[in-house]
Protein backbone atom coordinates (compact mmCIF):
# COMPACT_ATOMS: atom_id res chain seq x y z
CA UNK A 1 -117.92 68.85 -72.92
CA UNK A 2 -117.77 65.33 -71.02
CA UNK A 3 -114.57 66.95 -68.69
CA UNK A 4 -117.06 70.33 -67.91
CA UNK A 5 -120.53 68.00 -67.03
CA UNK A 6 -118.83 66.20 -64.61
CA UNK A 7 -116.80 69.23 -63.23
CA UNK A 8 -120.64 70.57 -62.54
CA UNK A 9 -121.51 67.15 -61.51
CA UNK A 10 -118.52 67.17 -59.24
CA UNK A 11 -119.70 70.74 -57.40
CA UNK A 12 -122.94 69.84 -57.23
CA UNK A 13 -122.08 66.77 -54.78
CA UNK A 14 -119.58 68.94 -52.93
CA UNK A 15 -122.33 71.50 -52.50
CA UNK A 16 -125.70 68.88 -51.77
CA UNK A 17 -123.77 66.12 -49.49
CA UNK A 18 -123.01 68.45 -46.63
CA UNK A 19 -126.36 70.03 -47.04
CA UNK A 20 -127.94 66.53 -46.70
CA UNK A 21 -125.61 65.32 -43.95
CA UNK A 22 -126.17 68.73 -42.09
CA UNK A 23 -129.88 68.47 -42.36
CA UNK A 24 -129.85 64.79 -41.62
CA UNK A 25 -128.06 65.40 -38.47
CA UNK A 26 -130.46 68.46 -37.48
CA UNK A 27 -133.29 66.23 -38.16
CA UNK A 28 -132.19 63.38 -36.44
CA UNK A 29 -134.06 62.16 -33.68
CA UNK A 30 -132.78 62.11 -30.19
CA UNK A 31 -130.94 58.63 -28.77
CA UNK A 32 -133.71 59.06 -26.52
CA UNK A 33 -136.78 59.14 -28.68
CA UNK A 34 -135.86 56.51 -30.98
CA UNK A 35 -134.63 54.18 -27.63
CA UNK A 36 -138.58 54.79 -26.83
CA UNK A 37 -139.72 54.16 -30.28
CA UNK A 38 -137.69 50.54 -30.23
CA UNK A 39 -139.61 49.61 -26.82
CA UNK A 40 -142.54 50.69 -27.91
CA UNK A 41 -141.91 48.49 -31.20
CA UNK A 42 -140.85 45.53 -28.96
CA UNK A 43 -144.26 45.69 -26.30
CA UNK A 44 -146.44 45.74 -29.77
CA UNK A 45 -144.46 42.50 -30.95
CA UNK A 46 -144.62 40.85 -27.82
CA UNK A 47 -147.89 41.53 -27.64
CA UNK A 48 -148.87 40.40 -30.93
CA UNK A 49 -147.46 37.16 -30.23
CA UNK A 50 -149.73 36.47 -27.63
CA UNK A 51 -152.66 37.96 -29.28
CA UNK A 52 -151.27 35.00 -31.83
CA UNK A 53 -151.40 32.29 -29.11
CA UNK A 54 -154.61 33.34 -27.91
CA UNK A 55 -156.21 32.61 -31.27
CA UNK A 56 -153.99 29.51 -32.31
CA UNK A 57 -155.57 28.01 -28.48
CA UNK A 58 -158.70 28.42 -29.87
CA UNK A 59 -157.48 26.10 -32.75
CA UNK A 60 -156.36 23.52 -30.15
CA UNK A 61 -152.88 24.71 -30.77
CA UNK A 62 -150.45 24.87 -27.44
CA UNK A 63 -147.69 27.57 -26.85
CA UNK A 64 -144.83 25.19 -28.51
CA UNK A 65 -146.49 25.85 -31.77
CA UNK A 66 -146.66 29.29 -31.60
CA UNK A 67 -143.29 29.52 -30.96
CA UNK A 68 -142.33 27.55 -33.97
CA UNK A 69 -144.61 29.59 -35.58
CA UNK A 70 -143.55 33.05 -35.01
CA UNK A 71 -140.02 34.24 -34.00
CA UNK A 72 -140.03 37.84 -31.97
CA UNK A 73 -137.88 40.08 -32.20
CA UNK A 74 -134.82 41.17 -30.18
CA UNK A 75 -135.41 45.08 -28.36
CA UNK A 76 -131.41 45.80 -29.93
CA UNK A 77 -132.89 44.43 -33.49
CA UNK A 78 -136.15 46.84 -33.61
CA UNK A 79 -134.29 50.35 -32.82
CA UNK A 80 -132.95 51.91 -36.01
CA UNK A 81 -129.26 52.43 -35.74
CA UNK A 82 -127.54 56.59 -35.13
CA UNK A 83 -126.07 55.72 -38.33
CA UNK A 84 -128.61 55.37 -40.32
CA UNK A 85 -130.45 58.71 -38.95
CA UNK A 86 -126.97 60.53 -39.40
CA UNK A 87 -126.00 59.38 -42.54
CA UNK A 88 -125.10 61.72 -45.41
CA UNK A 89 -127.38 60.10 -48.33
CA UNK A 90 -130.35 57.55 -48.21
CA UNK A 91 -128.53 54.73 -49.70
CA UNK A 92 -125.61 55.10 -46.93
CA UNK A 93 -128.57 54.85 -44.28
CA UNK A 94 -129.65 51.79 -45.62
CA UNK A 95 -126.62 50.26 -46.06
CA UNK A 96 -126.15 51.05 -42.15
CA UNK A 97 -128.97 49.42 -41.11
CA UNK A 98 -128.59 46.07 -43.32
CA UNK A 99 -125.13 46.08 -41.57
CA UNK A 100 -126.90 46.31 -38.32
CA UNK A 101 -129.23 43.78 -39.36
CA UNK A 102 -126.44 41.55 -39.70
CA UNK A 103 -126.35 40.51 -36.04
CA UNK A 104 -129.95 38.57 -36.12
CA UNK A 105 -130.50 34.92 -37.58
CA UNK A 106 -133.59 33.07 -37.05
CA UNK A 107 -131.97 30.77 -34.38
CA UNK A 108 -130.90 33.87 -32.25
CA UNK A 109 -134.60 35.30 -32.43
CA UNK A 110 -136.26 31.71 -31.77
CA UNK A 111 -133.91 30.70 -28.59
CA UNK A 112 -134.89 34.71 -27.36
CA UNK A 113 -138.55 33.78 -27.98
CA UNK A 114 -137.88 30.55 -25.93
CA UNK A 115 -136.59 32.76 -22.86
CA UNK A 116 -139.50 35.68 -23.09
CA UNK A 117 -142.43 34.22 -21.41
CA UNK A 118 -145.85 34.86 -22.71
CA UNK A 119 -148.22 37.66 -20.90
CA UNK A 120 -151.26 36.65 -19.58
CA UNK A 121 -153.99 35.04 -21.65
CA UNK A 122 -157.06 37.01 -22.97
CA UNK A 123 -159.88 36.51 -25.27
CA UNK A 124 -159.76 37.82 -28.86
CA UNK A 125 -163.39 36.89 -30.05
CA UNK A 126 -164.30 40.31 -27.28
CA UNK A 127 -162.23 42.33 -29.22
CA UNK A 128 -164.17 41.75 -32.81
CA UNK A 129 -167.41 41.47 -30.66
CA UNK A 130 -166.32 45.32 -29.49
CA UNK A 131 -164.71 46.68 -32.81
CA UNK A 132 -164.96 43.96 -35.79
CA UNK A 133 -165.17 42.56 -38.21
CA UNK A 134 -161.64 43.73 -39.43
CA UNK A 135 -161.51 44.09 -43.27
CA UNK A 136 -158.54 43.25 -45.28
CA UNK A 137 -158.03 44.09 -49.22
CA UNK A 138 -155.36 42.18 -49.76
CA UNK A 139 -153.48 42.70 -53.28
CA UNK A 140 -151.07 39.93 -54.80
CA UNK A 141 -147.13 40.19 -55.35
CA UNK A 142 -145.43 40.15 -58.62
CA UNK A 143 -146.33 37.38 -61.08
CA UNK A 144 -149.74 36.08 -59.42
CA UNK A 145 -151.15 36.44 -62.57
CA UNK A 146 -149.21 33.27 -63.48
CA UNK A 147 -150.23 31.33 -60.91
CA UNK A 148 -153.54 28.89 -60.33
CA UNK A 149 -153.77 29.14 -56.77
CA UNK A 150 -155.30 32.37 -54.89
CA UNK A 151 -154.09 34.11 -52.01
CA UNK A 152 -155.27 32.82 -48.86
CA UNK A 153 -157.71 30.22 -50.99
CA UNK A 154 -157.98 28.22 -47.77
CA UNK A 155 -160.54 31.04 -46.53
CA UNK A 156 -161.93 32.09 -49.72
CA UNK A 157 -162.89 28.66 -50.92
CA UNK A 158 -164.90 27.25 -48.24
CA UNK A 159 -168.56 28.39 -47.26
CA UNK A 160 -167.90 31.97 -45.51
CA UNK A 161 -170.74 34.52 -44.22
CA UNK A 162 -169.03 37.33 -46.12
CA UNK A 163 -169.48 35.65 -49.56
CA UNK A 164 -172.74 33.82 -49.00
CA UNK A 165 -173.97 37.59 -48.07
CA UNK A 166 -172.43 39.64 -50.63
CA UNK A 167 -170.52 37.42 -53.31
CA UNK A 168 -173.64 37.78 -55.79
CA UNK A 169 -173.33 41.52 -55.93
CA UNK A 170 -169.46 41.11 -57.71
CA UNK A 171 -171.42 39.04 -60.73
CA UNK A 172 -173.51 41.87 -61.06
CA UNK A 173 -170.76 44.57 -61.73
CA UNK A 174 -168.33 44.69 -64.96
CA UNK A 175 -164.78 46.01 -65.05
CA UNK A 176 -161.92 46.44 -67.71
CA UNK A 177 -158.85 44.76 -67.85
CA UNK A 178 -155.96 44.17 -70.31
CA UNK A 179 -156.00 41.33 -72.40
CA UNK A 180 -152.45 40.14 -73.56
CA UNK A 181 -153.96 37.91 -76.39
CA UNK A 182 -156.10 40.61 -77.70
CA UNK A 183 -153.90 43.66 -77.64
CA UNK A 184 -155.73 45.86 -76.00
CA UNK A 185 -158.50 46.14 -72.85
CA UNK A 186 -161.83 44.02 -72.51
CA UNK A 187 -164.75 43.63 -70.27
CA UNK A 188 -164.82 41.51 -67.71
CA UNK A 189 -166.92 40.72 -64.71
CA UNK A 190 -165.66 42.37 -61.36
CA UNK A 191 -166.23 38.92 -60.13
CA UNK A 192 -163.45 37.40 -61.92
CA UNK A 193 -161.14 39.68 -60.51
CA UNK A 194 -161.95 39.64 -56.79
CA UNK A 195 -162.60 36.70 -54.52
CA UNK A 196 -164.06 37.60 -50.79
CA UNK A 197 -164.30 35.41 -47.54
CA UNK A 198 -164.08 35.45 -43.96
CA UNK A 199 -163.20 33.86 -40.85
CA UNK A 200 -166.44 33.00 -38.97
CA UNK A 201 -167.06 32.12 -35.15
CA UNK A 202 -169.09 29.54 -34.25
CA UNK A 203 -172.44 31.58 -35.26
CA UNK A 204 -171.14 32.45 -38.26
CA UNK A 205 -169.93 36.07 -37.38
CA UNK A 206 -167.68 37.47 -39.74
CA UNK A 207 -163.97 38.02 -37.54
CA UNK A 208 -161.78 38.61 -40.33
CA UNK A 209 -163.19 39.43 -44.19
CA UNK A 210 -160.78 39.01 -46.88
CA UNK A 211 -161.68 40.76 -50.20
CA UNK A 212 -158.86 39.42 -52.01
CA UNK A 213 -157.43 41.22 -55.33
CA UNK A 214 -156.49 38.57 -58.64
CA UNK A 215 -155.47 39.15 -62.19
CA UNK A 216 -155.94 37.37 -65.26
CA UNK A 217 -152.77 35.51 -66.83
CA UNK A 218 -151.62 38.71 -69.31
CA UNK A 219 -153.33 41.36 -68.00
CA UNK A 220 -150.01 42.88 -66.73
CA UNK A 221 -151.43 43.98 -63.26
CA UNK A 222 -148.92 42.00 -61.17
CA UNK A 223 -145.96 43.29 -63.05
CA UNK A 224 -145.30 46.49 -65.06
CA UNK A 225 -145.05 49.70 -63.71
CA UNK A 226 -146.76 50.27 -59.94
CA UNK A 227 -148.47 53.33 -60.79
CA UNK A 228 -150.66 51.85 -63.17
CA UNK A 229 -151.15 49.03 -60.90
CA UNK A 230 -152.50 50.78 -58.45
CA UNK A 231 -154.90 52.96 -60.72
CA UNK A 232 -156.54 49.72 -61.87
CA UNK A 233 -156.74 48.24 -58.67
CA UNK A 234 -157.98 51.83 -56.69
CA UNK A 235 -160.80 52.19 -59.48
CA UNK A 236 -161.43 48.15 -58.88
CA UNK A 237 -161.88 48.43 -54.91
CA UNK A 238 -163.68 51.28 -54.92
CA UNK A 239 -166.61 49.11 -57.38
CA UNK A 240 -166.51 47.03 -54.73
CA UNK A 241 -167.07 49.13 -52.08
CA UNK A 242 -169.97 50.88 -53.83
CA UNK A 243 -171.30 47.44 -53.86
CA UNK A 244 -171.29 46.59 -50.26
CA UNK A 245 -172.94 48.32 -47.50
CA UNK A 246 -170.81 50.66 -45.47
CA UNK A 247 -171.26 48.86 -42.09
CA UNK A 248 -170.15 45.83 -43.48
CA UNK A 249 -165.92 47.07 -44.24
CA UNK A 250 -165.66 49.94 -41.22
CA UNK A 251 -162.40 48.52 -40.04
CA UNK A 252 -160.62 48.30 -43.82
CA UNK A 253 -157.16 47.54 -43.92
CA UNK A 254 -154.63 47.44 -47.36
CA UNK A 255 -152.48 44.06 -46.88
CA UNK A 256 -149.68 44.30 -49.61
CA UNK A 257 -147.55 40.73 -50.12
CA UNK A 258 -144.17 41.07 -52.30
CA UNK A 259 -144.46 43.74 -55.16
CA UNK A 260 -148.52 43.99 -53.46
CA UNK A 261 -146.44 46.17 -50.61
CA UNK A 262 -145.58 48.54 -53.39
CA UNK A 263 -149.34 48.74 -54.84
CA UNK A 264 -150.63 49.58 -51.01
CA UNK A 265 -148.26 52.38 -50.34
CA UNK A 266 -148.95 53.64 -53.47
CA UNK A 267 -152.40 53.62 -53.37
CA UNK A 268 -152.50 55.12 -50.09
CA UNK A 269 -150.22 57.79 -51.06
CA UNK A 270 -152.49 58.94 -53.62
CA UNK A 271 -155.27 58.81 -51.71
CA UNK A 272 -153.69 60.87 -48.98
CA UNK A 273 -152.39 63.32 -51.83
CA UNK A 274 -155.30 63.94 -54.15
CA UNK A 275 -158.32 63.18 -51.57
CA UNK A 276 -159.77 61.02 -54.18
CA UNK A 277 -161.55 57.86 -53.37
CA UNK A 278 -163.26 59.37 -50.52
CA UNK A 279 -164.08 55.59 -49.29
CA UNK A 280 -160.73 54.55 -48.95
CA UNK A 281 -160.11 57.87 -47.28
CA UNK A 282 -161.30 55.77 -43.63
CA UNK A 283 -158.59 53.48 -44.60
CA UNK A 284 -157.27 52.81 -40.79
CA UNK A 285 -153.83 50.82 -41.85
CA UNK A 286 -151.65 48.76 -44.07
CA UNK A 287 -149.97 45.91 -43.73
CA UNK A 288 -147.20 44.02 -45.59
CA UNK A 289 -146.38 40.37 -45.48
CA UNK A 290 -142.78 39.57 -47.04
CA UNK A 291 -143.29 43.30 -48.54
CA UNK A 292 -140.78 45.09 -51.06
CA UNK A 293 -140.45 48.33 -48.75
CA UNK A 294 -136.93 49.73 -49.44
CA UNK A 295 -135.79 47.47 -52.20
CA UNK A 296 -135.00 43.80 -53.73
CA UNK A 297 -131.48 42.48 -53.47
CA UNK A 298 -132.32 40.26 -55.37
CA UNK A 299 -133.42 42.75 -58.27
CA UNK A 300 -130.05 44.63 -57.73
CA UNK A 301 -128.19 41.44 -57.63
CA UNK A 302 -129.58 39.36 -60.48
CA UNK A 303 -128.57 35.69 -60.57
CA UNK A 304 -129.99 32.07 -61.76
CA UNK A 305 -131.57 30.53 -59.36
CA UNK A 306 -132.25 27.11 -60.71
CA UNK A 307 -128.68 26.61 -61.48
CA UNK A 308 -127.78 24.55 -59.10
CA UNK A 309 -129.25 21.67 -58.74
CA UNK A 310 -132.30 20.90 -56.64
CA UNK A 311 -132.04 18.69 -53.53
CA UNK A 312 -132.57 14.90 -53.90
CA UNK A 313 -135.65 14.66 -52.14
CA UNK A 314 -137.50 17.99 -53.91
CA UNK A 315 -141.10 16.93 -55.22
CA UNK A 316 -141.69 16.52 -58.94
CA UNK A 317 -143.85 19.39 -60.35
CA UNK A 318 -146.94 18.73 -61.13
CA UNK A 319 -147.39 18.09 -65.27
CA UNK A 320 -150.87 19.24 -65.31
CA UNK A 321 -149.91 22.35 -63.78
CA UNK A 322 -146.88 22.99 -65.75
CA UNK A 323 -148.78 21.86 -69.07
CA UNK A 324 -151.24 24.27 -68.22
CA UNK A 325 -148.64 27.39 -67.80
CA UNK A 326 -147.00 26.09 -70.90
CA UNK A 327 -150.43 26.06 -72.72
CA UNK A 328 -151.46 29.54 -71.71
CA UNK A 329 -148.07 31.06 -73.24
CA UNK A 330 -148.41 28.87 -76.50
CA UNK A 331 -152.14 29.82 -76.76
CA UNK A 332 -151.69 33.67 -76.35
CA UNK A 333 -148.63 33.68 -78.56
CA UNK A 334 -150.24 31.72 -81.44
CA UNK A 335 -153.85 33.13 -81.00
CA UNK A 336 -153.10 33.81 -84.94
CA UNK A 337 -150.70 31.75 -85.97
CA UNK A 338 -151.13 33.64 -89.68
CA UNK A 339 -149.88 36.80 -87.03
CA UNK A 340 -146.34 36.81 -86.86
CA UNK A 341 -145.68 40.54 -86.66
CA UNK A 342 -148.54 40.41 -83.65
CA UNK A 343 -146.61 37.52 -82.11
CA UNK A 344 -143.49 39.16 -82.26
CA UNK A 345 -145.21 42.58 -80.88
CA UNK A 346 -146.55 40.45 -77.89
CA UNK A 347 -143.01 38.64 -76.68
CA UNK A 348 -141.61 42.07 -76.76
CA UNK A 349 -144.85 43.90 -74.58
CA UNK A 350 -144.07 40.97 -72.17
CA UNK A 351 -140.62 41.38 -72.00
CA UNK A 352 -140.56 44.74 -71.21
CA UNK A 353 -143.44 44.52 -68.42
CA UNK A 354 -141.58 41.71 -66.67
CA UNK A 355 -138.32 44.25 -66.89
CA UNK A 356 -140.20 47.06 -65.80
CA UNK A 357 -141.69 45.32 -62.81
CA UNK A 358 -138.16 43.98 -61.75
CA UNK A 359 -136.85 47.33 -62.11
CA UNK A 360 -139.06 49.07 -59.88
CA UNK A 361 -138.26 45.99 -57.17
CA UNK A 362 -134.32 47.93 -57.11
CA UNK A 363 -133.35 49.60 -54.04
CA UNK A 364 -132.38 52.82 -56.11
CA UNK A 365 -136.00 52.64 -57.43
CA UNK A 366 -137.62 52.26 -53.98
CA UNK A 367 -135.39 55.01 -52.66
CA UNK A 368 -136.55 57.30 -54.89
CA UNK A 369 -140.08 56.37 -54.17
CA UNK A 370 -139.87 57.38 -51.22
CA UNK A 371 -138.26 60.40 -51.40
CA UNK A 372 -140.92 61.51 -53.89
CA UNK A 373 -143.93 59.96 -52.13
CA UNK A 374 -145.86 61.27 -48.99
CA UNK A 375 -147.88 58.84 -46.53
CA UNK A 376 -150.55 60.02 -44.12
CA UNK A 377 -148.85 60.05 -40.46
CA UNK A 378 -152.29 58.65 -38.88
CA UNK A 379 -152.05 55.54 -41.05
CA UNK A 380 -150.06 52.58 -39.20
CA UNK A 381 -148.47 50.33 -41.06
CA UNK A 382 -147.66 46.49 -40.08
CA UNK A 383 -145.33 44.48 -41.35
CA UNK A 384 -144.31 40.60 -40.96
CA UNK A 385 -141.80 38.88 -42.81
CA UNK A 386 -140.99 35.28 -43.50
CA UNK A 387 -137.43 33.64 -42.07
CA UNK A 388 -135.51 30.51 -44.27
CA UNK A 389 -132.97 28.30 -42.78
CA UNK A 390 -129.85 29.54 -44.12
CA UNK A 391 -127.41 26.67 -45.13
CA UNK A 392 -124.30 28.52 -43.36
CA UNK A 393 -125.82 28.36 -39.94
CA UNK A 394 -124.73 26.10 -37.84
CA UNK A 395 -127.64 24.99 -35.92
CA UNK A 396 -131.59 25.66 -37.01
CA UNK A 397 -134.21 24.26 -34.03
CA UNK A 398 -136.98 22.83 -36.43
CA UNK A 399 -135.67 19.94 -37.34
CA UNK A 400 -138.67 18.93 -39.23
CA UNK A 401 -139.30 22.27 -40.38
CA UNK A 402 -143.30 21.27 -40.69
CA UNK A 403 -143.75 25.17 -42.12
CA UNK A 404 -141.51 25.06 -45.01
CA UNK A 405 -142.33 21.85 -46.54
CA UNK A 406 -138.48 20.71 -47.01
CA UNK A 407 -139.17 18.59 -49.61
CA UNK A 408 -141.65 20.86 -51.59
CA UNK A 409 -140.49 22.39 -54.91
CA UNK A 410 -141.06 26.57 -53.46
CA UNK A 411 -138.58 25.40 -50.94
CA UNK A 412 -136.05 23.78 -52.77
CA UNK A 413 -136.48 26.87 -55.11
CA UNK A 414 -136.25 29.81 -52.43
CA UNK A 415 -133.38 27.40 -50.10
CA UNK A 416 -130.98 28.35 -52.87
CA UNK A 417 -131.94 32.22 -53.10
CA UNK A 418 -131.95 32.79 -49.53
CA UNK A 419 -128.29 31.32 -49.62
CA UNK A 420 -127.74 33.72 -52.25
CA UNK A 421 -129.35 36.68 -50.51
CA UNK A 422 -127.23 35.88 -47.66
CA UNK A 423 -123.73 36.20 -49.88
CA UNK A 424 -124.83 39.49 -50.95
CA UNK A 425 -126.21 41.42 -48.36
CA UNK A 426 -124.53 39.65 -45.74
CA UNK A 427 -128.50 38.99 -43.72
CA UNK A 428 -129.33 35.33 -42.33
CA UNK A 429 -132.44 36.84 -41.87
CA UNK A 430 -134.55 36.37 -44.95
CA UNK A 431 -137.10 35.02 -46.48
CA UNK A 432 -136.01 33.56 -49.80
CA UNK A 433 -136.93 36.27 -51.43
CA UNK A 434 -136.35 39.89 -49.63
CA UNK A 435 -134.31 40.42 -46.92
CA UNK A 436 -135.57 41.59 -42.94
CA UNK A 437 -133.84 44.55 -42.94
CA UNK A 438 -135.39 45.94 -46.86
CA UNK A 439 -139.10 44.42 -46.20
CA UNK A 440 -139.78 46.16 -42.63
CA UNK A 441 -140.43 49.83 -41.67
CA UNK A 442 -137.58 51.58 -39.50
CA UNK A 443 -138.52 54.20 -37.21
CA UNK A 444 -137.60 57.70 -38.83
CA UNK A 445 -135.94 56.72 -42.11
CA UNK A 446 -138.61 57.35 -44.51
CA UNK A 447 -138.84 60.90 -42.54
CA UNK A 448 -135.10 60.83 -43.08
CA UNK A 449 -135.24 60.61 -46.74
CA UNK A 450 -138.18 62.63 -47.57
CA UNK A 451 -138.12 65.41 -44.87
CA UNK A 452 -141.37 66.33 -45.98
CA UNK A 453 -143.17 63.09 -44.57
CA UNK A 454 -144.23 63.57 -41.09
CA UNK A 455 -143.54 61.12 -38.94
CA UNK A 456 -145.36 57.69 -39.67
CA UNK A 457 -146.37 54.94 -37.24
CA UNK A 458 -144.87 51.46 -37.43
CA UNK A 459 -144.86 48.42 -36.06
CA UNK A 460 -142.92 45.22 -37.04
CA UNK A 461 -144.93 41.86 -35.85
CA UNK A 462 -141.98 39.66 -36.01
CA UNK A 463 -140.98 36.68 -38.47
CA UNK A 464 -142.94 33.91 -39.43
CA UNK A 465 -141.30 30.32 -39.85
CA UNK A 466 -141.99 29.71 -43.28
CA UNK A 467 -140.18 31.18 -46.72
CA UNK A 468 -141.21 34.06 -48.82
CA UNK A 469 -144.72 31.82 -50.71
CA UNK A 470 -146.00 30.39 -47.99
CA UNK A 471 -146.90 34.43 -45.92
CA UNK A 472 -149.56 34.52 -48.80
CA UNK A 473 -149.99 31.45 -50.54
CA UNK A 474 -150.51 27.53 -49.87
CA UNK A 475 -148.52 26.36 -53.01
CA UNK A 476 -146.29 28.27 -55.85
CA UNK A 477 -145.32 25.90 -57.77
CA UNK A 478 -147.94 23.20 -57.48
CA UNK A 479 -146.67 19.41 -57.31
CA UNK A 480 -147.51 16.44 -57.99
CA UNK A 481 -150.06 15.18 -55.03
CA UNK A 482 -151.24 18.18 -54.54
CA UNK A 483 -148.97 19.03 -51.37
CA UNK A 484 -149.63 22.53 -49.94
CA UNK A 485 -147.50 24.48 -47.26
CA UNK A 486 -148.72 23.88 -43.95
CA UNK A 487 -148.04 27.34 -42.10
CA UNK A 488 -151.26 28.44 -40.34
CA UNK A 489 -152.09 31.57 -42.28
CA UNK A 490 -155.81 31.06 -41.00
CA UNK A 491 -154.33 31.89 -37.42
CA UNK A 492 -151.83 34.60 -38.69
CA UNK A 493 -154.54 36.57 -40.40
CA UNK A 494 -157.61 36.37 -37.16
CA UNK A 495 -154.91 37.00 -35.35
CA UNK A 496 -153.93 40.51 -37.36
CA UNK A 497 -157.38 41.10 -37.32
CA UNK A 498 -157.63 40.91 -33.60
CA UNK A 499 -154.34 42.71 -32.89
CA UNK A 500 -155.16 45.94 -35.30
CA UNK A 501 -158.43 46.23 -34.12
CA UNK A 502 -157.51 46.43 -30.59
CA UNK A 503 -154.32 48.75 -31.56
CA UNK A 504 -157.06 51.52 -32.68
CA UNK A 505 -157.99 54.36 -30.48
């Protein structure tokens, strides 16, 4: 029986690989249009870095920073490689094009940076007086649940317009969410599960609003299956957008960190597919910071990463924080401490979430996505990604580093697994946590592996000088003193705003 499955197992790849290879190659765009499609990629990033310096100079921030702030891209780096388009299965394309992405390092994209002179200097508060405020949901990467601080807390936790206008409506409405130590779903107030702010101007303008997705510690919404993610979280926005008035989110953008890339493509994939949620159907793009797009080496390759040792001169964690994380497990676990069997039920429900989240991070799993997953072609979707110092390079030009925080504890963590990423998929370019090449969109592979998706708009933005944490979030693993990463996301974020905004027709 074993001898005649994989007989029929054997035909059937003799029959489908030429008929994937021969449609691949019919469908491949011409060296041509996907030479235009790089160029095109490379004026967008080179213009997005100096819609970035124009905004950090309003911040009293000089060229030199924003080039130690945000590496562009090489033109040979952005165009996606013949053999990817001509390969004869999806996996064999990506695996061509994290071979081509072997060629780029942070140091080769920083000294090109250096050498490409900025364009002329313009004023991004005209384009949000023309077009803004831009809007931007932004929902959390895997695990935030666990964590104390927010995303992008630095703007939600000061005095904003946005939440002095509107923040009282989100007491006012209740939601549902899973409760870990209860075994089943509760009530909760929407408020507890959003936080919104906004980057003002001087008057107090809203440039940039920020309604900002969280999760409780055990509801399961930042890990688990993505699907049911992104039900919770499309029935959760859409509260929130009954709650505000429609001129105040007409420029409403999805930004996905980590595993939150995931959510965002598959929320907008079910939007474009069932028509449902007819207010997110004016959705006008997404954008992913450090995103999981085509996979997690780091899933497929599973490893320790606290092994070896930390360096020297790594911060102590904080005891408060990790007495808190410790109590929250103990608490939930021995809510009944008469329970055992309920105990024992809840280890294993945790367990398998955290295994089924990690799962779906595998490049097999993201494949598969999206060769069973449509996006609408109108949509355009952004993407930045972080950039570590790799240990094996020979030269890195911070020497100070003052993004990374090289004595922080999220560095000393992520240092090691961007080593590791390195060793097995061969890419200096990563962030700690995903590689370049897996957390970026390439012109015509997603058409290549679903031939049903029509061609989609991309854009990649270029790297920013700080590891995987810091895109989204001013401190991980919080330390002693309080230390927080000291990238400016404030700038990175006005200046998406402005640089979407004035991409729209």
């Amino acid at each position: 029986m074993r001898t005649k499955s994989s007989l029929l197992a054997g035909i059937w790849l003799y029959v489908m690989i030429p008929l994937f290879a021969s449609s691949a190659a019919e469908a491949s765009p011409s060296d041509a249009s996907i030479d235009r499609l790089a160029a095109q990629q490379y004026e967008g990033a080179k213009r997005f870095r100096d819609v970035f310096r124009d905004v950090a100079l309003k911040y009293d921030k000089d060229e030199s920073t924003v080039l130690n702030s945000l590496l562009l891209p090489m033109p040979e780096g952005l165009r996606t490689p013949n053999s990817a388009l001509r390969a004869s299965s999806p996996r064999k394309a990506l695996e061509a094009i994290t071979v081509h992405g072997r060629s780029a390092s942070s140091l080769k994209l920083y000294e090109h940076g250096v050498q490409t002179p900025f364009g002329e200097r313009g004023n991004t508060d005209e384009i949000f007086a023309a077009k803004g405020p831009a809007t931007f949901i932004v929902v959390p990467g895997m695990l935030q649940e666990s964590l104390d601080d927010d995303m992008f807390a630095e703007i939600t936790e000061v005095p904003n317009s946005f939440n002095q206008r509107y923040g009282y409506l989100l007491d006012q409405a209740q939601d549902f969410a899973y409760d870990w130590g209860e075994l089943g779903e509760k009530d909760v107030k929407l408020s507890s599960k959003v936080r919104i702010g906004s980057l003002d101007d001087p008057e107090g303008k809203p440039l940039v609003q920020l309604i900002v997705l969280r999760s409780a510690f055990g509801s399961f919404e930042t890990i688990g299956p993505i699907k049911r993610s992104a039900e919770t979280y499309l029935r959760r926005i859409n509260k929130i957008l009954e709650l505000l008035p429609p001129e105040s989110y007409r420029n409403l953008y999805f930004v996905g960190f980590s595993r939150g890339t995931m959510i965002s493509l598959e929320m907008l994939a079910k939007v474009y597919r069932e028509g449902s949620y007819p207010l997110l159907r004016s959705l006008k793009g997404v954008i992913t910071l450090g995103g999981v797009v085509y996979g997690s080496d780091l899933a497929d390759y599973p490893f320790r990463p606290f092994q070896p040792s930390l360096p020297e001169k790594t911060a102590a964690p904080d005891p408060l924080f990790l007495m808190e994380q410790t109590f929250k497990l103990v608490e939930t676990l021995l809510k009944n401490a008469w329970d055992p069997v309920s105990n024992l039920k809840r280890v294993g429900i945790l367990a398998k979430e955290i295994n089924d989240g990690a799962n779906e991070l595998k490049t097999a799993a993201r494949l598969n996505w999206w060769a069973t997953h449509e996006l609408p072609p109108e949509v355009p979707i952004y993407s930045i990604n972080g950039a570590m110092p790799i240990k094996a390079m020979a030269i890195w030009p911070f020497q100070d580093a003052p993004f990374y925080g090289l004595g922080d504890l999220d560095y000393g963590a992520l240092k090691i697994m961007a080593s590791k990423l390195q060793q097995v998929s061969g890419n200096f370019l990563n962030d700690g946590q995903l590689t370049d090449v897996k957390g970026r969109m390439w012109p015509g592979l997603a058409e290549k592996i679903n031939p049903k998706q029509k061609p989609l708009k991309v854009q990649t933005l270029g790297n920013a000088t700080t590891h995987h944490f810091g895109l989204g979030t001013r401190s991980c693993i919080q330390e002693a003193g309080g230390r927080f990463n000291l990238f400016p996301r404030k700038i990175m974020m006005e200046a998406l705003g402005a640089y979407v905004l004035e991409q729209e027709p």
